[in-house]
Protein backbone atom coordinates (compact mmCIF):
# COMPACT_ATOMS: atom_id res chain seq x y z
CA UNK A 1 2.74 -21.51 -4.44
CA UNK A 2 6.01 -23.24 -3.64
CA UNK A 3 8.04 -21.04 -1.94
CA UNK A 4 11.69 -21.52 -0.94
CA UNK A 5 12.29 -20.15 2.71
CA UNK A 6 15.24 -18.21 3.38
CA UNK A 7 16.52 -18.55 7.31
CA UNK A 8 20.19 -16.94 7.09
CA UNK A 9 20.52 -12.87 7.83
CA UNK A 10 22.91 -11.61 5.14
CA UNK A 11 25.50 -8.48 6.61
CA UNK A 12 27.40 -6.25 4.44
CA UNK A 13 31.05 -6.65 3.12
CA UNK A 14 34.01 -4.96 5.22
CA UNK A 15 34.41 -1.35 4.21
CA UNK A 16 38.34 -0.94 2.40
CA UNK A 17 40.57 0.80 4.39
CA UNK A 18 40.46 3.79 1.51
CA UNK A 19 37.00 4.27 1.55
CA UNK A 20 34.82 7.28 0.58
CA UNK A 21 31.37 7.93 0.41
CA UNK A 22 31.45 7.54 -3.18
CA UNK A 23 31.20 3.84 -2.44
CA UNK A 24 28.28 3.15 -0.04
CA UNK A 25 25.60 4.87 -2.03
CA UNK A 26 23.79 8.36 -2.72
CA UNK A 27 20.31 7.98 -1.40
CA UNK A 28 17.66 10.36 -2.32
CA UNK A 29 14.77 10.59 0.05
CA UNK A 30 11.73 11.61 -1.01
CA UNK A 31 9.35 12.74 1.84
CA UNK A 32 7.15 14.91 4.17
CA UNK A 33 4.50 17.40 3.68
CA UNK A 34 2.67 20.07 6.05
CA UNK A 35 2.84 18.28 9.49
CA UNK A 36 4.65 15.34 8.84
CA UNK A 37 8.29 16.61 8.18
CA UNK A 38 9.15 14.19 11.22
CA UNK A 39 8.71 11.17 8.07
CA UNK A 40 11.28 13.03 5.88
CA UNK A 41 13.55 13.98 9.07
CA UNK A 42 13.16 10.14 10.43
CA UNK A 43 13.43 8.37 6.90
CA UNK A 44 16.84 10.27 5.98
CA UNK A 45 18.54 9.88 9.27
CA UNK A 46 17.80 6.07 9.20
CA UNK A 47 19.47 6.21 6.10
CA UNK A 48 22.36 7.88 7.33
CA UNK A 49 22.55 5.04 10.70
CA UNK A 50 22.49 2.44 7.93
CA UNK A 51 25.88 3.19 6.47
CA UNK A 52 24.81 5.53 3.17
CA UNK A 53 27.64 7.33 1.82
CA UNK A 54 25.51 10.22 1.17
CA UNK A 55 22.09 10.82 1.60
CA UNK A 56 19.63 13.87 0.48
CA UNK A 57 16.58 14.68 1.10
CA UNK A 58 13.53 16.23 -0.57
CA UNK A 59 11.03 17.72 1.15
CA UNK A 60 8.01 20.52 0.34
CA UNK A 61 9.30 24.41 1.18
CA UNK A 62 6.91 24.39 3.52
CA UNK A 63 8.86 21.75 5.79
CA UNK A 64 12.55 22.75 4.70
CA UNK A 65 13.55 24.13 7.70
CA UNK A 66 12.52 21.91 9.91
CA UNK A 67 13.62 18.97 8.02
CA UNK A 68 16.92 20.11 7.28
CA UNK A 69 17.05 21.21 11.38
CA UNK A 70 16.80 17.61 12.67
CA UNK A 71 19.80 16.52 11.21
CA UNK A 72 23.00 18.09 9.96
CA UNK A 73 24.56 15.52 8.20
CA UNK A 74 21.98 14.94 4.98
CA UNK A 75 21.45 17.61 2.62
CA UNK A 76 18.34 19.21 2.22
CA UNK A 77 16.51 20.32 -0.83
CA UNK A 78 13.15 22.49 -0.66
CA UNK A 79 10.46 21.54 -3.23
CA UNK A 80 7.62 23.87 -4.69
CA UNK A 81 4.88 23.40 -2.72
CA UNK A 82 0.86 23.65 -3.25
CA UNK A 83 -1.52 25.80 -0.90
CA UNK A 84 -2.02 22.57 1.35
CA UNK A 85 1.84 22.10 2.03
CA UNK A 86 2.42 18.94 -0.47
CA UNK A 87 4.85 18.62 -3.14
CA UNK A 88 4.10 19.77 -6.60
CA UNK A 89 4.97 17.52 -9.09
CA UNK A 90 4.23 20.18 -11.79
CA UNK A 91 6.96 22.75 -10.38
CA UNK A 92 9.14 20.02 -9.13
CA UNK A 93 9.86 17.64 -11.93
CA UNK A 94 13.06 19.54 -13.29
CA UNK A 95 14.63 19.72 -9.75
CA UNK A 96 13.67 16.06 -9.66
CA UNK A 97 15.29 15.41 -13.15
CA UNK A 98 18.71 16.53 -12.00
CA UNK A 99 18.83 15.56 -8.61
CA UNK A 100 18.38 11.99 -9.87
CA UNK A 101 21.10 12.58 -12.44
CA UNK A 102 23.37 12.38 -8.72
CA UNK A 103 22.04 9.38 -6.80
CA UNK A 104 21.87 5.97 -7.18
CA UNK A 105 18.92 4.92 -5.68
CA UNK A 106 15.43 6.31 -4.41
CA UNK A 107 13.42 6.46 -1.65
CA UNK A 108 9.14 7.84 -1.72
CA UNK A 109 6.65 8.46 0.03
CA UNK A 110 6.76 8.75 4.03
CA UNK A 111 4.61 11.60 4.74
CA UNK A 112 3.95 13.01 1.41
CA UNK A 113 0.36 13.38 1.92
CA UNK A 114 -2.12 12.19 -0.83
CA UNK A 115 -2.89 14.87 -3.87
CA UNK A 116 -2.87 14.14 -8.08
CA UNK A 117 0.41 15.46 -7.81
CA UNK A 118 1.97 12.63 -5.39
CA UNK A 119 0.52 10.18 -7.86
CA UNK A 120 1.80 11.80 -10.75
CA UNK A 121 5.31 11.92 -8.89
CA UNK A 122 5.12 8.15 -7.68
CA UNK A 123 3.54 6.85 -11.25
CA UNK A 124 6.61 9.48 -12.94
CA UNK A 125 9.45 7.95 -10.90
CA UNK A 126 8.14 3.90 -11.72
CA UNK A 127 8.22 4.70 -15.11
CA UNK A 128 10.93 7.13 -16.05
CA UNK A 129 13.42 7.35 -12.75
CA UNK A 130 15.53 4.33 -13.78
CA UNK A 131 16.70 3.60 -10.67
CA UNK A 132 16.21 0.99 -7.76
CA UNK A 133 13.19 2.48 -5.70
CA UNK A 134 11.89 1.92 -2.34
CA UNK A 135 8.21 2.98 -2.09
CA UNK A 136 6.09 3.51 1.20
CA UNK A 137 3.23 4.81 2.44
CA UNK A 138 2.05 7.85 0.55
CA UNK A 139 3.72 6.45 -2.59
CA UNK A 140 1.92 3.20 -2.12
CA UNK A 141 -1.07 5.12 -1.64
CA UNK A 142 -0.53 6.46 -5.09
CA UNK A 143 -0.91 3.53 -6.26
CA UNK A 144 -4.39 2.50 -4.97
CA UNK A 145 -6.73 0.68 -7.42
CA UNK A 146 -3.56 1.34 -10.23
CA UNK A 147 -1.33 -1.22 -9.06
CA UNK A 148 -0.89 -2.42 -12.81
CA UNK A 149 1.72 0.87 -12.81
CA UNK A 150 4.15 -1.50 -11.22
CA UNK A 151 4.62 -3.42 -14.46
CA UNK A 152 6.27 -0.27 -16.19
CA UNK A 153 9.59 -1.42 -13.37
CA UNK A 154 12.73 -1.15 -15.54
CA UNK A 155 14.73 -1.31 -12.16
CA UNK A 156 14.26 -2.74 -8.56
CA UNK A 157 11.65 -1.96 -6.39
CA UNK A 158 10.75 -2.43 -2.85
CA UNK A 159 7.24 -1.98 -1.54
CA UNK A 160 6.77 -1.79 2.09
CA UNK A 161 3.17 -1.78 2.97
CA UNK A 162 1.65 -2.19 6.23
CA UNK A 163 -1.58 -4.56 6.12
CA UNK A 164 -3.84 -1.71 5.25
CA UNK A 165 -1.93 -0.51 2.48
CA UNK A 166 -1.47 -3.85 1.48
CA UNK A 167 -5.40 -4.77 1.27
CA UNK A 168 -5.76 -1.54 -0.84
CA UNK A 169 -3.12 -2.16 -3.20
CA UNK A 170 -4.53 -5.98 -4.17
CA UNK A 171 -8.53 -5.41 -3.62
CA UNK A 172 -8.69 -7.53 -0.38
CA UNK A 173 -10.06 -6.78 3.16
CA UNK A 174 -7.23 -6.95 5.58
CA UNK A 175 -8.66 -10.12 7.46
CA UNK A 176 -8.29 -12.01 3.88
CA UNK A 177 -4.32 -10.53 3.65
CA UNK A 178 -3.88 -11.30 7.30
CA UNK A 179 -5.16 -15.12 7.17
CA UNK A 180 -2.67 -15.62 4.61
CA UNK A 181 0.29 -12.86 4.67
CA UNK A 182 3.03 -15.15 2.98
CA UNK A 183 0.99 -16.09 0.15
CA UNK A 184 -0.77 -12.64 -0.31
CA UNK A 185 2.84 -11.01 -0.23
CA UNK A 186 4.09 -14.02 -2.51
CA UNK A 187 1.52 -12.90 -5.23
CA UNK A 188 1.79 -9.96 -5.56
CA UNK A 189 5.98 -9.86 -5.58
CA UNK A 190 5.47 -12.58 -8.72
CA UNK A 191 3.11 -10.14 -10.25
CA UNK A 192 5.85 -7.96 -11.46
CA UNK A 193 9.12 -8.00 -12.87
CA UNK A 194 11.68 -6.49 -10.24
CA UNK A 195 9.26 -6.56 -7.32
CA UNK A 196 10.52 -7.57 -3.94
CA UNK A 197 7.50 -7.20 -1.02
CA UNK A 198 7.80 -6.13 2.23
CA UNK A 199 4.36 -6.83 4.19
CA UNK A 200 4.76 -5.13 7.50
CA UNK A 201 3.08 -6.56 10.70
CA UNK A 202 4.06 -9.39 13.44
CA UNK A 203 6.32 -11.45 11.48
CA UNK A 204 7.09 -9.28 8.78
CA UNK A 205 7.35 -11.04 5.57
CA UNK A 206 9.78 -10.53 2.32
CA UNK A 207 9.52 -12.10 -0.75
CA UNK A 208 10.26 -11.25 -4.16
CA UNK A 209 7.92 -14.31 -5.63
CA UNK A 210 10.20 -16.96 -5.13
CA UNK A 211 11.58 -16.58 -2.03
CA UNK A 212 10.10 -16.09 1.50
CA UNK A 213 11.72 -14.67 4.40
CA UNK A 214 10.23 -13.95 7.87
CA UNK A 215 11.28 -12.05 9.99
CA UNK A 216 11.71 -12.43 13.99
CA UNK A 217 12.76 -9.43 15.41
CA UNK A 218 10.97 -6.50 16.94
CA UNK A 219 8.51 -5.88 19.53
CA UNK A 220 5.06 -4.18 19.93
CA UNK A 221 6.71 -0.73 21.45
CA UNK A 222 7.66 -0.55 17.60
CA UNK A 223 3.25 0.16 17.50
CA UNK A 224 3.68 3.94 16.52
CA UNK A 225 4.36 6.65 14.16
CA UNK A 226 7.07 7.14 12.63
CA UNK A 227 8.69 3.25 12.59
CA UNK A 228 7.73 2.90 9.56
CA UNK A 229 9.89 5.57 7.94
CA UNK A 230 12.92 4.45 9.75
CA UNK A 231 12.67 0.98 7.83
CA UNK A 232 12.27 2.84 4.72
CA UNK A 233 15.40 4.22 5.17
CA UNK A 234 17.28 1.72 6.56
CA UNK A 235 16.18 -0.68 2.88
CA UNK A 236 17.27 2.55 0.75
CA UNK A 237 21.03 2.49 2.44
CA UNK A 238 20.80 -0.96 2.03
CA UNK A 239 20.30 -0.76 -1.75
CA UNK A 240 22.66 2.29 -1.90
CA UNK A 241 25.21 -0.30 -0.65
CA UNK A 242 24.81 -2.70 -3.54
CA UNK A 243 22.81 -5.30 -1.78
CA UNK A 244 20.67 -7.11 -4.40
CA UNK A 245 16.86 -6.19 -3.42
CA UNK A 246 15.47 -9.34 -1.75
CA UNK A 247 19.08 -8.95 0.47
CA UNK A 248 18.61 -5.36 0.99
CA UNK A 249 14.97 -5.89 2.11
CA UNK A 250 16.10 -9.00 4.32
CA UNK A 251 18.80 -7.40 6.30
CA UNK A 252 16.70 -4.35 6.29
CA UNK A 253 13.40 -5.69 8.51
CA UNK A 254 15.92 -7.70 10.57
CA UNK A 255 18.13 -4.72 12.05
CA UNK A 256 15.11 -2.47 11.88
CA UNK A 257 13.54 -4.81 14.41
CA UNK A 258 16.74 -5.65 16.41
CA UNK A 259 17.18 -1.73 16.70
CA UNK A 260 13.36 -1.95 18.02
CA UNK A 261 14.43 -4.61 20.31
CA UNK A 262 17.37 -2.87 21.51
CA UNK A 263 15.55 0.81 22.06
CA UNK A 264 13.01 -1.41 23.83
CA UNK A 265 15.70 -2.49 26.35
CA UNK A 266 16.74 0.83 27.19
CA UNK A 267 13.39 2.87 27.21
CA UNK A 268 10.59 0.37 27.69
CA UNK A 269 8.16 -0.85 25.25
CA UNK A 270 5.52 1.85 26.12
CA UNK A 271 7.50 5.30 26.13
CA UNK A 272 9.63 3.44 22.82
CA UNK A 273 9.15 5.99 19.80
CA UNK A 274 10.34 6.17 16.42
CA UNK A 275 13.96 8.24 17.38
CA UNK A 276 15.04 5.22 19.56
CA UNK A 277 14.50 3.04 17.17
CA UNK A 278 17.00 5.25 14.75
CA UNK A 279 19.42 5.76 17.27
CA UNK A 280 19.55 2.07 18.24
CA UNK A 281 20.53 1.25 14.70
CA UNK A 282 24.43 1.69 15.15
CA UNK A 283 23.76 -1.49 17.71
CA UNK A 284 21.74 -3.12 15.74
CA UNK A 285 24.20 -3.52 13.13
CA UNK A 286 27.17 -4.57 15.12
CA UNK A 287 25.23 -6.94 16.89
CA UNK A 288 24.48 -8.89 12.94
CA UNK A 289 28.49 -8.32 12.35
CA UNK A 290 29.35 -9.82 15.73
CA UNK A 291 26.82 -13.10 15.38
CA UNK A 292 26.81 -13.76 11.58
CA UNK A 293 29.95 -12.41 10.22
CA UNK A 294 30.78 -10.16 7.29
CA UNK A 295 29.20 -11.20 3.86
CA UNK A 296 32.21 -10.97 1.82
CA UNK A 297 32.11 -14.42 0.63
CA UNK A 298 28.46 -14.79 -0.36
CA UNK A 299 27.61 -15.11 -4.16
CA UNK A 300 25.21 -12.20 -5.15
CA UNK A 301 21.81 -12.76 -6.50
């Protein structure tokens, strides 16, 4: 598969002096379940350090309050919940329908547990949503041995499995996706219509089929939970923002890891956990400003 390789980190345009939040995106985050609110917390607040105008978050009953108590400045919305703490599609799906009548793109799955609901939520919003999507753990999850859902994409999507997840979602062992990560991700991307791939790991890789970027940044204090959910939010911003997907996904693993590299440098790599790595991202994104400009001239996509 002939790939073309992309080396140059795109940034985002300078923000007009009369801006609002109206411009930079309404994000909808949807997340968590009983013991993992720290996924919908971590996921929305990324989202928030990545320049989203406005981000909200849904989240099981269950978790509400502590959700909506790590951080003041996204909106919270409690979902109808079943007797093990995860979302119920069934009682959900009309809150659903009109919160996505608000925001412009959507964010699933960090934390959301695994249940016939979540898979009738993730298969639900692929389908029907009709707007750009990022989709991660639990949502990819959802999707195990019914990847083929992915060809119902009317908009963008960006997938952002780890190995595992990865291996699952294309009937491989994770030594066969490892031995060959750029042309495993490669695949898959040109499977689909509006696919872009993110395969997590050492060199994280994006493609969307055509293209292949890899990525440089990070460290291995990045190793635990709750990284992964930052990136997801820091893509959805991204995509709020009006980056095409393959851009959005680009820029997205590069400050995620530069904000790894950065927390590293002030904590350590061992003691490094996923809040550094969304407080770092401020840095992270003035440090891309600072060394490769402002993208204002740049064709789009």
């Amino acid at each position: 598969m002939a790939l073309q390789p992309v080396e140059k980190i795109p940034s985002l345009a300078p923000r007009p002096a009369d801006s609002h939040k109206g411009r930079f995106g309404s994000v909808l985050v949807i997340a968590g379940s009983r013991g993992m609110a720290g996924a919908a917390a971590l996921a929305g607040a990324s989202a928030l350090r990545s320049g989203a105008g406005l981000v909200r978050v849904a989240t099981p009953a269950e978790v509400h309050p502590t959700v909506a108590s790590f951080e003041p400045s996204y909106m919270t919305y409690p979902l109808p919940c079943d007797e093990e703490g995860i979302i119920s599609f069934k009682l959900s799906q009309g809150v659903l329908e009109r919160m996505l009548e608000k925001v412009d793109v959507v964010a699933v799955g960090p934390g959301l547990g695994r249940s016939d609901d979540v898979r009738a939520l993730v298969h639900w919003l692929i389908e029907s949503a009709g707007k750009p999507l990022v989709l991660d753990a639990d949502a990819l999850n959802a999707l195990d041995g019914d990847v083929e859902v992915l060809g119902g994409l009317t908009k963008p999507a960006v997938v952002t499995p780890h190995p595992g997840e990865f291996a699952r979602l294309v009937g491989a062992t994770i030594d066969h996706v490892q031995a060959d990560r750029e042309n495993q991700a490669a695949g898959l991307a040109a499977r689909f219509e509006h696919l872009v791939v993110v395969l997590k790991g050492n060199g994280t890789v994006v493609t969307d089929g055509a293209r292949l970027y890899v990525n440089r940044t990070g460290n291995p204090g990045m190793a635990t939970g709750g990284v992964g959910d930052a990136l997801t939010g820091v893509i959805v911003a991204l995509l709020g923002q009006r980056l095409s997907p393959f851009r959005a996904a680009q820029l997205g693993v590069y400050v995620h890891g530069l904000a790894g590299d950065i927390a590293r440098d002030q904590n350590g790599e061992v003691g490094l956990i996923a809040g550094d790595v969304v407080d770092a991202i401020p840095d992270a994104f003035d440090h891309v400003v600072s060394s490769h400009g402002r993208a204002d001239d740049e064709p789009e996509d």
